[in-house]
C-alpha atoms as a PDB file:
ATOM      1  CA  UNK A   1      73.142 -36.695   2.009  1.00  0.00           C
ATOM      2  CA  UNK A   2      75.390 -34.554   0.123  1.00  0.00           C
ATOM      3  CA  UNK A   3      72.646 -32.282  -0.680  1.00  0.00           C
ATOM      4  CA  UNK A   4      71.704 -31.873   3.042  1.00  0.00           C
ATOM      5  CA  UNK A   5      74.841 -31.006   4.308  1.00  0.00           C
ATOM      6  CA  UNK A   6      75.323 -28.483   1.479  1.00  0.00           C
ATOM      7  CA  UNK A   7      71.765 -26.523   2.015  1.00  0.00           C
ATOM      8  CA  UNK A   8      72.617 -26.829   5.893  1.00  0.00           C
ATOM      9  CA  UNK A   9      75.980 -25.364   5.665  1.00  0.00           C
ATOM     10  CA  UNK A  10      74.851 -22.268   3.258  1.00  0.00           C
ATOM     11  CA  UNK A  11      71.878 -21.624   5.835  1.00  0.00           C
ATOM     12  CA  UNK A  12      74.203 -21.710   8.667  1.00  0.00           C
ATOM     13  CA  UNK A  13      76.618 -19.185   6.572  1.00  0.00           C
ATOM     14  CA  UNK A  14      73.742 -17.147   5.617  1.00  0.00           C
ATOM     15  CA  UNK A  15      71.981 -16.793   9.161  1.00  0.00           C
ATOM     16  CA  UNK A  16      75.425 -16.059  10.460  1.00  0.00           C
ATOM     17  CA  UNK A  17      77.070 -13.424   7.892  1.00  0.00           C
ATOM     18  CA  UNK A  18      73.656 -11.234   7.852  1.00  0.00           C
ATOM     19  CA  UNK A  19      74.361 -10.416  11.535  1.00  0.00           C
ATOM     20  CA  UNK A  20      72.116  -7.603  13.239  1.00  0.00           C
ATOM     21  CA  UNK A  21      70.315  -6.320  10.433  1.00  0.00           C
ATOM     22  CA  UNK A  22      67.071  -8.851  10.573  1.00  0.00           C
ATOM     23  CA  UNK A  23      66.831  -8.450  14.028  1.00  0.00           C
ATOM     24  CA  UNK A  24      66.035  -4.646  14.508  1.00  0.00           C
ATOM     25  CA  UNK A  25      69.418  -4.813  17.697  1.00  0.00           C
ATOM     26  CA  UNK A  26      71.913  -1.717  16.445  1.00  0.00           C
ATOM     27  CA  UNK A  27      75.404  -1.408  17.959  1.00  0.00           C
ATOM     28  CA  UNK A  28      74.702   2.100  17.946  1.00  0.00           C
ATOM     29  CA  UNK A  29      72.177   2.694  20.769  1.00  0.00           C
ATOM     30  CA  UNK A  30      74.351   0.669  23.453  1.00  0.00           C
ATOM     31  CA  UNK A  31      76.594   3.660  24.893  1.00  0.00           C
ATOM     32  CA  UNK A  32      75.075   6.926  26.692  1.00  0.00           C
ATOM     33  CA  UNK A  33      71.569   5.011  27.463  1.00  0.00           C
ATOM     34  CA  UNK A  34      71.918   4.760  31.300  1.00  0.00           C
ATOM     35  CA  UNK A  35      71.512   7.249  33.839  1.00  0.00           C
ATOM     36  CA  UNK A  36      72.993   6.182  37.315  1.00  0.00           C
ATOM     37  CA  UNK A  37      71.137   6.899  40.455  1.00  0.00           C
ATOM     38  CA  UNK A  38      73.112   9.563  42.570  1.00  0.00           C
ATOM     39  CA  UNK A  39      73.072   7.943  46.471  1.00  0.00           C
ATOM     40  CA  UNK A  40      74.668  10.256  49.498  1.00  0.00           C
ATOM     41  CA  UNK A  41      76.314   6.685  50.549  1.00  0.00           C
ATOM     42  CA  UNK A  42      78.512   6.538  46.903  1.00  0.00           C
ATOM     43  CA  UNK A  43      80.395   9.558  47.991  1.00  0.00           C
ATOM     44  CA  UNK A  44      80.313  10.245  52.423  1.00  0.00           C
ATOM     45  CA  UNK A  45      83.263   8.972  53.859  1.00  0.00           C
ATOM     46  CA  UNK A  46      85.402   8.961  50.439  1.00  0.00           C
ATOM     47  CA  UNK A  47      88.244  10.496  48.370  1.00  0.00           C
ATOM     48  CA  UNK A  48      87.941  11.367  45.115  1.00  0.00           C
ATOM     49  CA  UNK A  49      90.920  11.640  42.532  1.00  0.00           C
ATOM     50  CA  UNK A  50      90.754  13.420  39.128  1.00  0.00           C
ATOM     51  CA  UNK A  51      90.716  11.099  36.552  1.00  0.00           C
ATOM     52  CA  UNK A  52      90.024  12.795  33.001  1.00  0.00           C
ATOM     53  CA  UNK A  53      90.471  16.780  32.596  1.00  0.00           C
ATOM     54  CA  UNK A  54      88.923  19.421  30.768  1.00  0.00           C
ATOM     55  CA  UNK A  55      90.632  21.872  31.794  1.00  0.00           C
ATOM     56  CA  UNK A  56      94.023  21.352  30.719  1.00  0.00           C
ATOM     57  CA  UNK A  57      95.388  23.957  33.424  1.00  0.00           C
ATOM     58  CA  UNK A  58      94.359  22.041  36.230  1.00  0.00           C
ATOM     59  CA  UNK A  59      97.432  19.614  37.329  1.00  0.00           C
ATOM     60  CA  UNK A  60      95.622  17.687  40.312  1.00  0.00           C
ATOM     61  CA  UNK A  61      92.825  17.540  42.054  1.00  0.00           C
ATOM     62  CA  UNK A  62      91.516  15.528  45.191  1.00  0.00           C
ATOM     63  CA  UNK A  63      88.037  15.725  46.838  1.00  0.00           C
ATOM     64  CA  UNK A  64      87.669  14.294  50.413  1.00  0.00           C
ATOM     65  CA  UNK A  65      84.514  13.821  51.667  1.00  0.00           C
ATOM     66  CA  UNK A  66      84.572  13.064  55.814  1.00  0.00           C
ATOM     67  CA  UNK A  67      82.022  13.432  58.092  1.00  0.00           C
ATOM     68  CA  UNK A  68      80.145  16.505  57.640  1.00  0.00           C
ATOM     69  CA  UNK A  69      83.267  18.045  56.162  1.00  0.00           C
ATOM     70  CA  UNK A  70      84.214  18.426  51.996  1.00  0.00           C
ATOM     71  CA  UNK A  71      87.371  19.632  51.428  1.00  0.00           C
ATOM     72  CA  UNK A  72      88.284  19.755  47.352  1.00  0.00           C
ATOM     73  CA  UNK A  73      92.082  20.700  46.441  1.00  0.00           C
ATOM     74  CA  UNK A  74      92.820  21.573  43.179  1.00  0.00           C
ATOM     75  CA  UNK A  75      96.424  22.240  41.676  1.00  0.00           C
ATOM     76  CA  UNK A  76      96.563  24.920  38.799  1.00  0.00           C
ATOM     77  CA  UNK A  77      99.559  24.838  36.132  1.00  0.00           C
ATOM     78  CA  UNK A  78     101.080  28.273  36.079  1.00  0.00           C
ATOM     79  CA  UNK A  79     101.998  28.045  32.604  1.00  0.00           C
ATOM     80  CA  UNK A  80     101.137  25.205  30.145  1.00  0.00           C
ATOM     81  CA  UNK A  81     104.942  24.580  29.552  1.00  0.00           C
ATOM     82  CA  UNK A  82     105.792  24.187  33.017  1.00  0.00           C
ATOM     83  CA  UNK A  83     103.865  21.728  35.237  1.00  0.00           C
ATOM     84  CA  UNK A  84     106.158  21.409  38.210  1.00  0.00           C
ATOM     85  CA  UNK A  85     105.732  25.036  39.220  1.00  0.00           C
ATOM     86  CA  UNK A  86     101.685  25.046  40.478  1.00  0.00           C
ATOM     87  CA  UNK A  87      99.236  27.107  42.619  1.00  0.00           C
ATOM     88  CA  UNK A  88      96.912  24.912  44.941  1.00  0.00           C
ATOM     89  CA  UNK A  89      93.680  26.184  45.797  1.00  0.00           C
ATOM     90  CA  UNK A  90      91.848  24.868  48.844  1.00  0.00           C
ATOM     91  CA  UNK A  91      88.378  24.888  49.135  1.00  0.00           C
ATOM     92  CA  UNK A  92      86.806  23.297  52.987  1.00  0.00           C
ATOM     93  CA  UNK A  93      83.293  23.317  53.586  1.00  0.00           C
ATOM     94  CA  UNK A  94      82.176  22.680  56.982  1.00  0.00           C
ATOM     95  CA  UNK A  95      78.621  21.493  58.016  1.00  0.00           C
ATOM     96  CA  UNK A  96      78.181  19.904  54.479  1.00  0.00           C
ATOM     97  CA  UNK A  97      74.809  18.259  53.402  1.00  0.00           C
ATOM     98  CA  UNK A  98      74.579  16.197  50.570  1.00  0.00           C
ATOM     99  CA  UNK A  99      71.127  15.765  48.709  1.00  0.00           C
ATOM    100  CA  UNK A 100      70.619  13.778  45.907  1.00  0.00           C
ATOM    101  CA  UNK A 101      68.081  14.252  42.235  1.00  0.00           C
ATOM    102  CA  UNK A 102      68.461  11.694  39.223  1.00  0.00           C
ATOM    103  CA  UNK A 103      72.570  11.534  38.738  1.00  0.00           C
ATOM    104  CA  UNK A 104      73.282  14.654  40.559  1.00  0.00           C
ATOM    105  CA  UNK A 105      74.571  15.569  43.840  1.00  0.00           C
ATOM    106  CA  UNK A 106      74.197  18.898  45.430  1.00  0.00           C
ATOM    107  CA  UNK A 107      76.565  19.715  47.952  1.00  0.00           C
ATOM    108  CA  UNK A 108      75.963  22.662  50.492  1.00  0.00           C
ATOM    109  CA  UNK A 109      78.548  23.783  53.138  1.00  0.00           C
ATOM    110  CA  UNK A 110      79.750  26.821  55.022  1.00  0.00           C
ATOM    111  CA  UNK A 111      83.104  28.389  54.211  1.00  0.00           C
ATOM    112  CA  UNK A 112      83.850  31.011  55.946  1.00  0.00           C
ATOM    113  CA  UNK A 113      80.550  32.003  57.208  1.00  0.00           C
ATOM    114  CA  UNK A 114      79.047  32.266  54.008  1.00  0.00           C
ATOM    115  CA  UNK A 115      76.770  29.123  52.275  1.00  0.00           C
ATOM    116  CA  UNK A 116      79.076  27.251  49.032  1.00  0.00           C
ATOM    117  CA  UNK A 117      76.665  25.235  46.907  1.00  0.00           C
ATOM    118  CA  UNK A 118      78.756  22.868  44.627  1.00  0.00           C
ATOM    119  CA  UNK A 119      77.118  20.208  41.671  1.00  0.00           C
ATOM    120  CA  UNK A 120      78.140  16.821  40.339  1.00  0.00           C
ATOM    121  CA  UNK A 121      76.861  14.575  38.126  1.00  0.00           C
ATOM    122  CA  UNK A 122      77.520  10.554  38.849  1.00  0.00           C
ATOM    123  CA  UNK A 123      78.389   9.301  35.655  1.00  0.00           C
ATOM    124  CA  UNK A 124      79.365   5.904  36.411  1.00  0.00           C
ATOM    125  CA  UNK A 125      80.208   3.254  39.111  1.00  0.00           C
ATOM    126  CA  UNK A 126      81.990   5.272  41.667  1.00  0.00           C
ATOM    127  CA  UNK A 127      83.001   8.103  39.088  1.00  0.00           C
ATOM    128  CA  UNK A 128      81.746  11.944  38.995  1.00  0.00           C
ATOM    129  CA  UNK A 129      81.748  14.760  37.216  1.00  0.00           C
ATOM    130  CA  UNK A 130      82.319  18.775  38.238  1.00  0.00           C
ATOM    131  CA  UNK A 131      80.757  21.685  37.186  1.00  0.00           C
ATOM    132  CA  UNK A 132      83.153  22.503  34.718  1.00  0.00           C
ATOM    133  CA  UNK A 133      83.480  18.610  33.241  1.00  0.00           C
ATOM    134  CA  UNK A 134      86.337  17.156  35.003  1.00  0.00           C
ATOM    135  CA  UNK A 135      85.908  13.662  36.136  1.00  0.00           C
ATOM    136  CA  UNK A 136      86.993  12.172  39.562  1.00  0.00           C
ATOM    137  CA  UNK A 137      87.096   8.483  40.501  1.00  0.00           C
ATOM    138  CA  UNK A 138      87.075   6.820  43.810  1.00  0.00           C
END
């Protein structure tokens, strides 16, 4: 009985302490595996706020998407020192239409007679990414 309990116990300690490496699963391969499916419906009617920056002159940014209307403000540092001081910019596209490939949206609009043609990537559940790697959320 003694014996039993003994070979039972260093089996269970063996099967549990050798983890993933008999059974060909890797921690390694579970992040950056899944693509999201870009869908008009994720971002029509929404606001999207910047969440993560690359470019560490940008303050704030918003883009509003509303009817057939995008309107993306973004708020520039003037110096890196001094945040409180900023320059918006303002872009509004009128007559937008959204199409969608894979994980990226193409958005076309008219600003000021002349045809804007903006790109972002979905990168996860109700979070996108611009052109130049700055990531909004909803």
């Amino acid at each position: 009985m003694k014996k039993t309990l003994i070979y039972f116990t260093l089996i269970f300690a063996l099967l549990t302490f050798s983890g993933c490496n008999q059974s060909n699963h890797s921690t390694e391969e579970t992040t950056n595996t899944t693509t999201f499916q870009a869908d008009t419906s994720d971002i029509t009617n929404s606001t999207y706020t910047l969440k993560v920056r690359k470019n560490m002159d940008l303050a704030n940014a918003e883009i509003k998407f509303k009817d057939d209307t995008m309107e993306w403000t973004r708020t520039y540092a003037e110096s890196e020192t001094d945040t409180a001081n900023a320059s918006p910019e303002k872009i509004v596209l009128t007559d937008v239409k959204i199409t969608t490939e894979n994980e990226e949206y193409t958005i076309v609009g008219k600003k000021d007679d002349s045809t804007q043609t903006f790109h972002f990537r979905k990168i996860g559940n109700f979070r996108i990414e611009d052109e130049e790697g700055n990531i909004y959320t909803l």
